[in-house]
Protein backbone atom coordinates (compact mmCIF):
# COMPACT_ATOMS: atom_id res chain seq x y z
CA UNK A 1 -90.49 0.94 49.84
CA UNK A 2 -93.33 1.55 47.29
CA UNK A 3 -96.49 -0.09 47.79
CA UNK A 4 -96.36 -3.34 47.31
CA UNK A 5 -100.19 -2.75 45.40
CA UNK A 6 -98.03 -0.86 42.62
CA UNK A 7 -97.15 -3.11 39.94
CA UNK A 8 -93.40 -2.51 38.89
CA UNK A 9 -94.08 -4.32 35.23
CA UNK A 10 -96.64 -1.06 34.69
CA UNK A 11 -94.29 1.67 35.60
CA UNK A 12 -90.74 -0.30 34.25
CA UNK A 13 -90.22 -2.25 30.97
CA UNK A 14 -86.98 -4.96 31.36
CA UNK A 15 -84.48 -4.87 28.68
CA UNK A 16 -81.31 -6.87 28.52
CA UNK A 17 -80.03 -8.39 31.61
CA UNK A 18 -76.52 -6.71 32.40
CA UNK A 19 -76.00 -8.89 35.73
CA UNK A 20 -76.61 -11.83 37.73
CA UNK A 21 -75.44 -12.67 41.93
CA UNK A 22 -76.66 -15.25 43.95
CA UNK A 23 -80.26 -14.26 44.82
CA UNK A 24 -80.91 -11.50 41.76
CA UNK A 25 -80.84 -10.17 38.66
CA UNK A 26 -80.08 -6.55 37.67
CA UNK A 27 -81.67 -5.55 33.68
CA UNK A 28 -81.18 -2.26 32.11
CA UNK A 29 -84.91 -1.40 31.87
CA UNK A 30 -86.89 1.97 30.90
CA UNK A 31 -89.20 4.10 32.88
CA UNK A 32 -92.60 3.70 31.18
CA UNK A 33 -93.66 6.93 32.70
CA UNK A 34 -90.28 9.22 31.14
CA UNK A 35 -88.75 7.18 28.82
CA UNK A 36 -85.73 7.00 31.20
CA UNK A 37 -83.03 4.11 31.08
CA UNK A 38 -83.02 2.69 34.41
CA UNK A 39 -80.92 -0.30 36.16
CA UNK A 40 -83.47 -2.85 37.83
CA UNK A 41 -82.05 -4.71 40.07
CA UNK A 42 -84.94 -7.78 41.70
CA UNK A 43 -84.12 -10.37 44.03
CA UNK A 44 -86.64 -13.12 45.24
CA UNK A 45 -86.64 -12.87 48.94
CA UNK A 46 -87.48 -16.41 49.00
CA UNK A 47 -84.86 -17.14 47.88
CA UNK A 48 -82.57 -14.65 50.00
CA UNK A 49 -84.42 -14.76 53.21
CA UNK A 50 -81.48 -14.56 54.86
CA UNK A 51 -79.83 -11.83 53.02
CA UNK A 52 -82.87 -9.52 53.51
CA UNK A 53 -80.77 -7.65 56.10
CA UNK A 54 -78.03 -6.60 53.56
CA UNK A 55 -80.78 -5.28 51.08
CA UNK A 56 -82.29 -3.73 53.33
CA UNK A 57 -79.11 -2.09 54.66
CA UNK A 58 -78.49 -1.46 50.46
CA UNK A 59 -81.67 0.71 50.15
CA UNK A 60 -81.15 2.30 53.39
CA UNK A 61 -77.96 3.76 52.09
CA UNK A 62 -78.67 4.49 48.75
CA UNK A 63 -81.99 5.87 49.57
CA UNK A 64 -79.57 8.13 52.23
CA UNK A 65 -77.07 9.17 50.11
CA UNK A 66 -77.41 12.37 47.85
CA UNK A 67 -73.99 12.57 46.03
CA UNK A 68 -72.76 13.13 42.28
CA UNK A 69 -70.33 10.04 43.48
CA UNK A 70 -72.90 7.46 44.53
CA UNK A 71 -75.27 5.79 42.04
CA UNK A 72 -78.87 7.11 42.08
CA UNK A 73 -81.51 5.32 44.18
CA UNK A 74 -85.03 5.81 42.85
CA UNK A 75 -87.29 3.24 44.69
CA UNK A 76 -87.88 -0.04 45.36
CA UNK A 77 -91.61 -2.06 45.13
CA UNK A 78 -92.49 -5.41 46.10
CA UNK A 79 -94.22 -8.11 43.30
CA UNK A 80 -94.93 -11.48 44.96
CA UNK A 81 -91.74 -12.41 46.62
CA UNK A 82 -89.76 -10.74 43.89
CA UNK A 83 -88.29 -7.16 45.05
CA UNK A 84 -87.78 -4.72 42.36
CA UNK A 85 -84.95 -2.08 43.31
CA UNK A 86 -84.34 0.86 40.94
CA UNK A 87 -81.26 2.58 40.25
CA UNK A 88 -79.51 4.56 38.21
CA UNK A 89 -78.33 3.03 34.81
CA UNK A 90 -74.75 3.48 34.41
CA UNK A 91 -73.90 1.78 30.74
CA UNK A 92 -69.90 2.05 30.95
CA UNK A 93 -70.27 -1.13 32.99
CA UNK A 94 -67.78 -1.74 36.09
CA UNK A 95 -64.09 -0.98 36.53
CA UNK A 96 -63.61 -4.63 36.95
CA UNK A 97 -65.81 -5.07 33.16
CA UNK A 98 -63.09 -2.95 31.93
CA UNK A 99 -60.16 -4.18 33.29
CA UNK A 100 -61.21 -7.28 30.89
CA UNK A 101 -59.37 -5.61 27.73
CA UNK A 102 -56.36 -4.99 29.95
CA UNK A 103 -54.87 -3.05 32.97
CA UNK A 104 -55.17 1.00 32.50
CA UNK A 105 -52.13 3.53 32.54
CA UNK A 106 -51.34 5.46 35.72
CA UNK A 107 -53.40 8.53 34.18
CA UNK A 108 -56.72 6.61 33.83
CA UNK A 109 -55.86 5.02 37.02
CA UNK A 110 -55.72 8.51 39.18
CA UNK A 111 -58.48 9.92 37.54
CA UNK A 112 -60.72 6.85 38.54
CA UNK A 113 -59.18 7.25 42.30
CA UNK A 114 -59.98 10.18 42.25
CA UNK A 115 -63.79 10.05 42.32
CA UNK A 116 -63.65 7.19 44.29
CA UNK A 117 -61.79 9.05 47.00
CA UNK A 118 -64.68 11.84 46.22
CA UNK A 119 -67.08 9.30 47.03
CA UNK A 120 -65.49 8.39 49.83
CA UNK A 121 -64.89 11.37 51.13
CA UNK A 122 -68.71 12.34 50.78
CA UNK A 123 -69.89 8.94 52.71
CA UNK A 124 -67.12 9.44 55.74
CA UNK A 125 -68.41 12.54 56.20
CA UNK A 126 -71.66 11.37 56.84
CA UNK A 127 -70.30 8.81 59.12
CA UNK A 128 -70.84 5.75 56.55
CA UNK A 129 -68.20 2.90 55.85
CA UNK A 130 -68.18 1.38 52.42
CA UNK A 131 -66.92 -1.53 53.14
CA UNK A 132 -65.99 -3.22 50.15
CA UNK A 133 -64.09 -0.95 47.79
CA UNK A 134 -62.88 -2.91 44.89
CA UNK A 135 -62.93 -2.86 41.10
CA UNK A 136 -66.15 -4.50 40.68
CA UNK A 137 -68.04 -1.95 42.79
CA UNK A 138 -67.06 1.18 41.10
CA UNK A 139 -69.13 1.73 38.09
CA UNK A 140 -69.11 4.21 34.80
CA UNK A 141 -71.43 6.24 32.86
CA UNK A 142 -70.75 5.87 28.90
CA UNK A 143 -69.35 9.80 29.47
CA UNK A 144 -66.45 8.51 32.10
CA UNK A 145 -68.22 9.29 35.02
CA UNK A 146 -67.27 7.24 37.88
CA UNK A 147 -69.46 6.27 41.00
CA UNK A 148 -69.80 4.10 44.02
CA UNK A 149 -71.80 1.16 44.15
CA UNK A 150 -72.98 -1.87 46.07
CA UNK A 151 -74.14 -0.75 49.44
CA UNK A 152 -75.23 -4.04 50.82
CA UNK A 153 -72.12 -3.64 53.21
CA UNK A 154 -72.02 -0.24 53.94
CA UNK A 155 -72.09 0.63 57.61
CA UNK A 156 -73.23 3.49 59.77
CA UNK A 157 -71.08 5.42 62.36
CA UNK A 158 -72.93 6.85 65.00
CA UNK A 159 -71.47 9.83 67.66
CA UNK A 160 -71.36 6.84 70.86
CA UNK A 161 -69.95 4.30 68.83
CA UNK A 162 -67.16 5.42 65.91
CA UNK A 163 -65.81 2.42 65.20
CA UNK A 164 -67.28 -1.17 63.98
CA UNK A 165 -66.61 -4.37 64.87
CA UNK A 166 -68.62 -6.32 62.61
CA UNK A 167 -66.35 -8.37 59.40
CA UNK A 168 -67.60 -7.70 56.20
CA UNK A 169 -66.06 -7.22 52.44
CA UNK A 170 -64.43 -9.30 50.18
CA UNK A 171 -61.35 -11.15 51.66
CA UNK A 172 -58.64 -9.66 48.91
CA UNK A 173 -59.43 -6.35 49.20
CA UNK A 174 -60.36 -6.32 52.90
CA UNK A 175 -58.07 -4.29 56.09
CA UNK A 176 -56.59 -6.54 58.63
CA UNK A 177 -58.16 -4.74 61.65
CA UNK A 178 -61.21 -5.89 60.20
CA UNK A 179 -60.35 -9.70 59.41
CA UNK A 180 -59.37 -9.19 62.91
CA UNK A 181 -62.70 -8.51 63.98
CA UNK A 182 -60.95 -5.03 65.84
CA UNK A 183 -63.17 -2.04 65.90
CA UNK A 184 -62.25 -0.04 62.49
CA UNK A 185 -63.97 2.87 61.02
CA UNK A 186 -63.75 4.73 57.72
CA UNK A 187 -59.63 3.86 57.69
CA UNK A 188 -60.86 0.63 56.63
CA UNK A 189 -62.44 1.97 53.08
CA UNK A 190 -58.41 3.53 52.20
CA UNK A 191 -56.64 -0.03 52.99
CA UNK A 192 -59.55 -1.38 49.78
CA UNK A 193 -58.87 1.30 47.98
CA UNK A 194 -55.28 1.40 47.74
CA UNK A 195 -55.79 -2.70 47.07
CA UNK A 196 -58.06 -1.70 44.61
CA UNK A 197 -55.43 1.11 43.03
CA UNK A 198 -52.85 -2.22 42.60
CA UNK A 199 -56.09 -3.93 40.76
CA UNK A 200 -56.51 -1.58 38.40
CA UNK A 201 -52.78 -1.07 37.51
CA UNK A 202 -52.27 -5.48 37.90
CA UNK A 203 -55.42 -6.31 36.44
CA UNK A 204 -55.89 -8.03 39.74
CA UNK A 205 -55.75 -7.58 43.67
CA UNK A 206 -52.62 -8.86 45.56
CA UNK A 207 -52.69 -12.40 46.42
CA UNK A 208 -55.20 -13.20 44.12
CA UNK A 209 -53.64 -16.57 43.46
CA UNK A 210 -54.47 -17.44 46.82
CA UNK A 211 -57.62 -19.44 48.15
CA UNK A 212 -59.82 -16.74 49.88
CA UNK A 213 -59.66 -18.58 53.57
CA UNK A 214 -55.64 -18.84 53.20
CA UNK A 215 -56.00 -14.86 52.62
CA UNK A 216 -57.65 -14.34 55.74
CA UNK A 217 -54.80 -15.66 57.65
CA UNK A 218 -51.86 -13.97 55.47
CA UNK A 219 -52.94 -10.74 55.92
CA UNK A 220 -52.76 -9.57 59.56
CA UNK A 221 -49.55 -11.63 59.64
CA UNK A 222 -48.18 -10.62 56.72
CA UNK A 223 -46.10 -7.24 55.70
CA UNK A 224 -48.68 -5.23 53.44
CA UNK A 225 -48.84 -5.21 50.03
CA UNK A 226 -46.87 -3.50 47.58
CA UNK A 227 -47.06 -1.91 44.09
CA UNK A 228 -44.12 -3.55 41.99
CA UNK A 229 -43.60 -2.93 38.44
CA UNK A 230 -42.48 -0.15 35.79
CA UNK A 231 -44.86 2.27 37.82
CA UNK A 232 -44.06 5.90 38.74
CA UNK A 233 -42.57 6.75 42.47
CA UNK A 234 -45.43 8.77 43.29
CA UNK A 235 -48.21 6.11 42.47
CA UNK A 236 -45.89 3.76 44.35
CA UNK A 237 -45.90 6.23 47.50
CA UNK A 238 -50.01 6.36 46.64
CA UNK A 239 -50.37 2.80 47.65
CA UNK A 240 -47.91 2.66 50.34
CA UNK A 241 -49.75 4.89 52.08
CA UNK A 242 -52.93 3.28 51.83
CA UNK A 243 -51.79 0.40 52.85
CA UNK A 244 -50.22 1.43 56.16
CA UNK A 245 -51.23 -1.74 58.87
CA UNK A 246 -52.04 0.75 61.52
CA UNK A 247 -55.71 2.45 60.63
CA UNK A 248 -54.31 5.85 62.25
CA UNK A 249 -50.78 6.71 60.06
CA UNK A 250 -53.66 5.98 57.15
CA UNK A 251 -54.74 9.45 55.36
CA UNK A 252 -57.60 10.20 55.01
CA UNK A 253 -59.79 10.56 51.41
CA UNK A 254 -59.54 14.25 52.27
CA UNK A 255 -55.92 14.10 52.31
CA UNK A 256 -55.47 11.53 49.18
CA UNK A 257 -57.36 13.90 46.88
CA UNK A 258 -54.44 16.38 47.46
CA UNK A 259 -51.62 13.60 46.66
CA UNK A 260 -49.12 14.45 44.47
CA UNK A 261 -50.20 11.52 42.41
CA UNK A 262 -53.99 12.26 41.95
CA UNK A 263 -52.74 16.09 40.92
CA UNK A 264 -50.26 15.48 38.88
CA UNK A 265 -51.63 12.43 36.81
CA UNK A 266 -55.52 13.29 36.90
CA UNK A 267 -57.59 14.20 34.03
CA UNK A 268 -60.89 15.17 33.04
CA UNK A 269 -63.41 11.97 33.39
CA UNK A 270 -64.16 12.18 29.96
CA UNK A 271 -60.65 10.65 29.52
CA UNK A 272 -61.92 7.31 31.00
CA UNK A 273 -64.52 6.84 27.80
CA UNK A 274 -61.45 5.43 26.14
CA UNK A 275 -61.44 2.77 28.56
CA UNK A 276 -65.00 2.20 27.58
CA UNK A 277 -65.10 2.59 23.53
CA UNK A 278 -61.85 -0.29 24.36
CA UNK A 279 -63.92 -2.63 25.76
CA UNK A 280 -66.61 -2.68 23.56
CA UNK A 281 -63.65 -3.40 21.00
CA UNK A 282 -62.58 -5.93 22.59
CA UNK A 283 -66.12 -7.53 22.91
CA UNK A 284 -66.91 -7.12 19.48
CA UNK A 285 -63.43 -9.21 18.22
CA UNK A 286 -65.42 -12.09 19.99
CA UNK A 287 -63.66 -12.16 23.97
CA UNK A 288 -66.30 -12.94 26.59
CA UNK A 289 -68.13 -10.52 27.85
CA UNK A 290 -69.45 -8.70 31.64
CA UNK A 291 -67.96 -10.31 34.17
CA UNK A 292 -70.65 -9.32 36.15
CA UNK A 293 -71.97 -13.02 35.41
CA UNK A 294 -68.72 -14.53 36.56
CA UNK A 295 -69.29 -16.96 40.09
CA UNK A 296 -67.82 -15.11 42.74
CA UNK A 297 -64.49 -15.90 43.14
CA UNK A 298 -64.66 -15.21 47.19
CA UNK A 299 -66.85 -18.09 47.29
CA UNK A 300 -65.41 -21.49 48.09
CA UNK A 301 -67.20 -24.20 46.13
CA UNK A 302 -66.98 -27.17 48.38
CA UNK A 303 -68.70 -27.47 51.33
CA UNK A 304 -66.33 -28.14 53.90
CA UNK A 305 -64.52 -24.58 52.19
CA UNK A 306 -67.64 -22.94 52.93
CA UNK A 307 -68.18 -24.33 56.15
CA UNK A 308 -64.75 -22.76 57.26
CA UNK A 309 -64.77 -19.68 55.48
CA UNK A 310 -67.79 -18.64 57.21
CA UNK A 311 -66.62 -19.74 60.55
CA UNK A 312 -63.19 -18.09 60.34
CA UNK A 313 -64.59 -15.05 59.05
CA UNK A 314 -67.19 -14.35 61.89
CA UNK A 315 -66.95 -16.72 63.99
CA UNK A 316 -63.60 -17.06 64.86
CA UNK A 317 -63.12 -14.63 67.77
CA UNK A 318 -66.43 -16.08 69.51
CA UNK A 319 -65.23 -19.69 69.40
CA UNK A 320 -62.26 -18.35 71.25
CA UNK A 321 -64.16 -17.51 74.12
CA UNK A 322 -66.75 -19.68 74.51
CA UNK A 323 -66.13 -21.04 78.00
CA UNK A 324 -65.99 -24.67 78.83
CA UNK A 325 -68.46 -26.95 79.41
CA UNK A 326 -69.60 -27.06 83.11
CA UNK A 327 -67.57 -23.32 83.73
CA UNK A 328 -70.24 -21.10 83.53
CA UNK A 329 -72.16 -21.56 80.26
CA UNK A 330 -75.55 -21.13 80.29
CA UNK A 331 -77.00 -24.58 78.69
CA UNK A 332 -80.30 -22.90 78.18
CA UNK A 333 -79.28 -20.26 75.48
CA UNK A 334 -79.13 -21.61 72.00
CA UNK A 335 -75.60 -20.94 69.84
CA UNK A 336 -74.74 -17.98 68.04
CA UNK A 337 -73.07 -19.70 65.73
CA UNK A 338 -76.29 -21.10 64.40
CA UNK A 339 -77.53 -17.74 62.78
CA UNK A 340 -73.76 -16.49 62.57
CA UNK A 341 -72.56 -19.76 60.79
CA UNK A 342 -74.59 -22.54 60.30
CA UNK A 343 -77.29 -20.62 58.24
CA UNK A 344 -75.71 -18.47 55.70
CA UNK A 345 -73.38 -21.69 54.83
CA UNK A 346 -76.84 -23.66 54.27
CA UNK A 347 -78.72 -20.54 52.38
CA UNK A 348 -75.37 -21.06 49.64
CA UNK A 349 -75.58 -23.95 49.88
CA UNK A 350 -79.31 -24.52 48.57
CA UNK A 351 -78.62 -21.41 46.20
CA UNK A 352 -75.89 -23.49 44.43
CA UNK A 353 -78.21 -26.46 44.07
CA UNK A 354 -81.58 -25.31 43.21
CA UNK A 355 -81.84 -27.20 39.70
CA UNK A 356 -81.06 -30.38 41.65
CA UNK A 357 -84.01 -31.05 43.33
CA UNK A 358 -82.28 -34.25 45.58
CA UNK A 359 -79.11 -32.54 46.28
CA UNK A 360 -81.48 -29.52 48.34
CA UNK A 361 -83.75 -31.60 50.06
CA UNK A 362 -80.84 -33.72 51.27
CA UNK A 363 -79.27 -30.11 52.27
CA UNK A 364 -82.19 -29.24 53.71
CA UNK A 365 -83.09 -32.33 55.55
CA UNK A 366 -79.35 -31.74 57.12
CA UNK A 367 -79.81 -28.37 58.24
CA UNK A 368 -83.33 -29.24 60.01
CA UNK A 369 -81.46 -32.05 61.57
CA UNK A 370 -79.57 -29.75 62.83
CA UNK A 371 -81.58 -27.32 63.81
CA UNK A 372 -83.74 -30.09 65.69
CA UNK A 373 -80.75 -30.84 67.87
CA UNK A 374 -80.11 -27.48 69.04
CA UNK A 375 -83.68 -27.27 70.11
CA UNK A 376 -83.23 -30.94 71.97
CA UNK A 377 -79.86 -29.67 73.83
CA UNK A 378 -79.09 -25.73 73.08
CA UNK A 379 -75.86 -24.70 72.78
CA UNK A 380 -74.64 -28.07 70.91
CA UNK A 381 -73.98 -26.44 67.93
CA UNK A 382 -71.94 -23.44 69.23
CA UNK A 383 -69.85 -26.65 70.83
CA UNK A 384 -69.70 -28.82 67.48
CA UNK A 385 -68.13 -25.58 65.68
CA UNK A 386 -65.62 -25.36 67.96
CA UNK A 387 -64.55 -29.04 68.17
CA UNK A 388 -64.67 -28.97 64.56
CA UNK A 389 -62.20 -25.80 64.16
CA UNK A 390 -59.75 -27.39 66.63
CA UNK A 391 -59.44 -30.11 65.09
CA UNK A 392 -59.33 -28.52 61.48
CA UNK A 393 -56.77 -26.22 62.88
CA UNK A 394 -54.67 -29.06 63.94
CA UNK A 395 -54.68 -30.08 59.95
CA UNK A 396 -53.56 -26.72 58.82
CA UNK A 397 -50.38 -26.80 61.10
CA UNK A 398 -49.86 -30.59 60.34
CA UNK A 399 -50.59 -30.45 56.23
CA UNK A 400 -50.76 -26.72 55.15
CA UNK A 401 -52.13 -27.46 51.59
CA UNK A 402 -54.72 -30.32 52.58
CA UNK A 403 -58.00 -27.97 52.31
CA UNK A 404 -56.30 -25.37 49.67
């Protein structure tokens, strides 16, 4: 990181704001010092204090990666609480800001897989996960070019340890082994991307008309998805083999780039600016616009939603074997769930309810009351999660629809 003594309003200009998320912003903006067009992305850490571990992963991986396929980091500086990081301006907008004006034919389609699989390729080989391939996260130049973004996932693979265990992504798009919480590794990013390849030809992911926490349990249990449709055998075959359940009959991005369906459909990325000069049609006959400003749809609303989704996302295998009461648990070490749980469901929750002033101190009188009796009797929490879960478990097998 820059020095946080630099001011980023000298050296960058803000133009038009081309995104919003939860905790930040991202403008297309100019470099003062070359005239260049810039993306400037700043989030108030105040705001994400507990985030600051995924941007921080973010700019460890940009500021790591040195590929044609991956979008440009160029620095990040620090203003107050407000962190300014600079990228790469890619003004085609996202896959997903495309797929707006309608799906694309199987020829865009493989030539847009096929730089993703280059990008792929390109962070495997440097022992780096992705993580959340989808539509959304693959961006264009206003040429066609296509490249990778939103790192705040992405994980290393070191030599000892190959494979992760950690569950991250975006439900929809995500691999079973890793809803499973199994160890995965780079076999992961080829299950999103062949859920991505049925995105772009759909318009959407498979079971998008599913609530995100019902998705979590349908797809380890489930047969995988499939590409139906007027679609061509080989894009068919693409997908199927993508989205093989076991990580290891998977191919590789290696392999995929040699698919009959990437060779024979591929053209030059150039081809792709008619997806973008389509678009901007579209726009200008009056439809809405990026949907980069769209609430994430991964996000339940309600808190009870939010509560769960958290816990059956990372919690769920450590509830499992948290040992009785009395049978060897050490009272003296606080829960896990706490940091794992409790907290990121309270940091969303405060996000969603920052212009009403009652609503977050009420949220945040809650969590400190909470946080209050776990320093009073440690490990309370940890056993409130898991009472809660049994007995919300017990309503899913009794009335399946009563939460979705």
């Amino acid at each position: 990181m820059q020095s946080s003594q630099i001011d980023p309003e000298e050296l960058f200009t803000k133009l038009d704001r081309i995104g919003k998320g939860s905790f930040g912003e991202v403008f297309k903006g100019i470099d003062n010092r070359t005239q260049s067009v810039v993306a400037i992305k700043t989030i108030d850490l105040e705001e994400a204090e507990d985030e600051i571990e995924d941007i921080q992963q973010e700019i460890t991986v940009l500021s790591q990666c040195d590929s044609p396929y991956i979008t440009k980091y160029f620095g990040s500086y620090l203003k107050g609480s407000k962190l300014w990081i600079i990228m790469e301006y890619l003004g085609g907008g996202s896959a997903l800001d495309l797929l707006r004006a309608g799906p694309f034919d199987e020829s865009q389609i493989a030539t847009m897989l096929k730089e993703i699989l280059k990008g792929l390729d390109y962070l495997h080989s440097e022992k780096k996960i992705h993580r959340d391939i989808k539509a959304a996260n693959v961006l264009l130049s206003e040429h066609g070019q296509v490249k990778l973004a939103d790192f705040g996932v992405a994980g290393q693979l070191t030599d000892t340890q190959i494979k992760r265990e950690t569950f991250v992504g975006t439900p929809f798009w995500m691999a079973p082994e890793v809803i499973q919480q199994s160890a995965y590794d780079s076999k992961a990013d080829i299950w999103s991307l062949g859920i991505t390849a049925i995105e772009l030809a759909k318009g959407e992911p498979p079971n998008s008309d599913m609530h995100p926490m019902r998705v979590l349990f349908h797809i380890p249990k489930s047969p995988p998805p499939t590409l139906s449709g007027d679609f061509s055998k080989s894009f068919k075959e693409f997908t199927e083999a993508c989205l093989n359940k076991d990580p290891t009959f998977r191919p590789t991005a290696k392999e995929l780039l040699k698919h009959k369906f990437i060779v024979k459909h591929c053209k030059k990325t150039s081809y792709l600016s008619e997806l973008i000069d389509r678009y901007r049609r579209w726009k200008e006959e009056g439809h809405s616009g990026s949907s980069s400003d769209d609430s994430d749809r991964t996000a339940p609303n309600e808190m009870l939603n939010l509560f769960f989704y958290y816990f059956s996302t990372q919690f769920f295998s450590f509830c499992s074997d948290l040992p009785v009461q009395g049978q060897g648990q050490d009272q003296q070490s606080k829960s896990a769930s706490l940091t794992t749980v409790i907290s990121p469901v309270f940091t969303e929750l405060k996000q969603q309810h920052k212009e009403h002033s009652e609503q977050r101190l009420a949220i945040e009188e809650l969590e400190r009351n909470i946080r209050l009796a776990e320093e009073v009797c440690p490990g309370i929490t940890d056993r409130m999660v898991t009472h809660i879960i049994a007995r919300y478990q017990k309503y899913i097998f009794l009335f399946p629809c009563f939460v979705f």
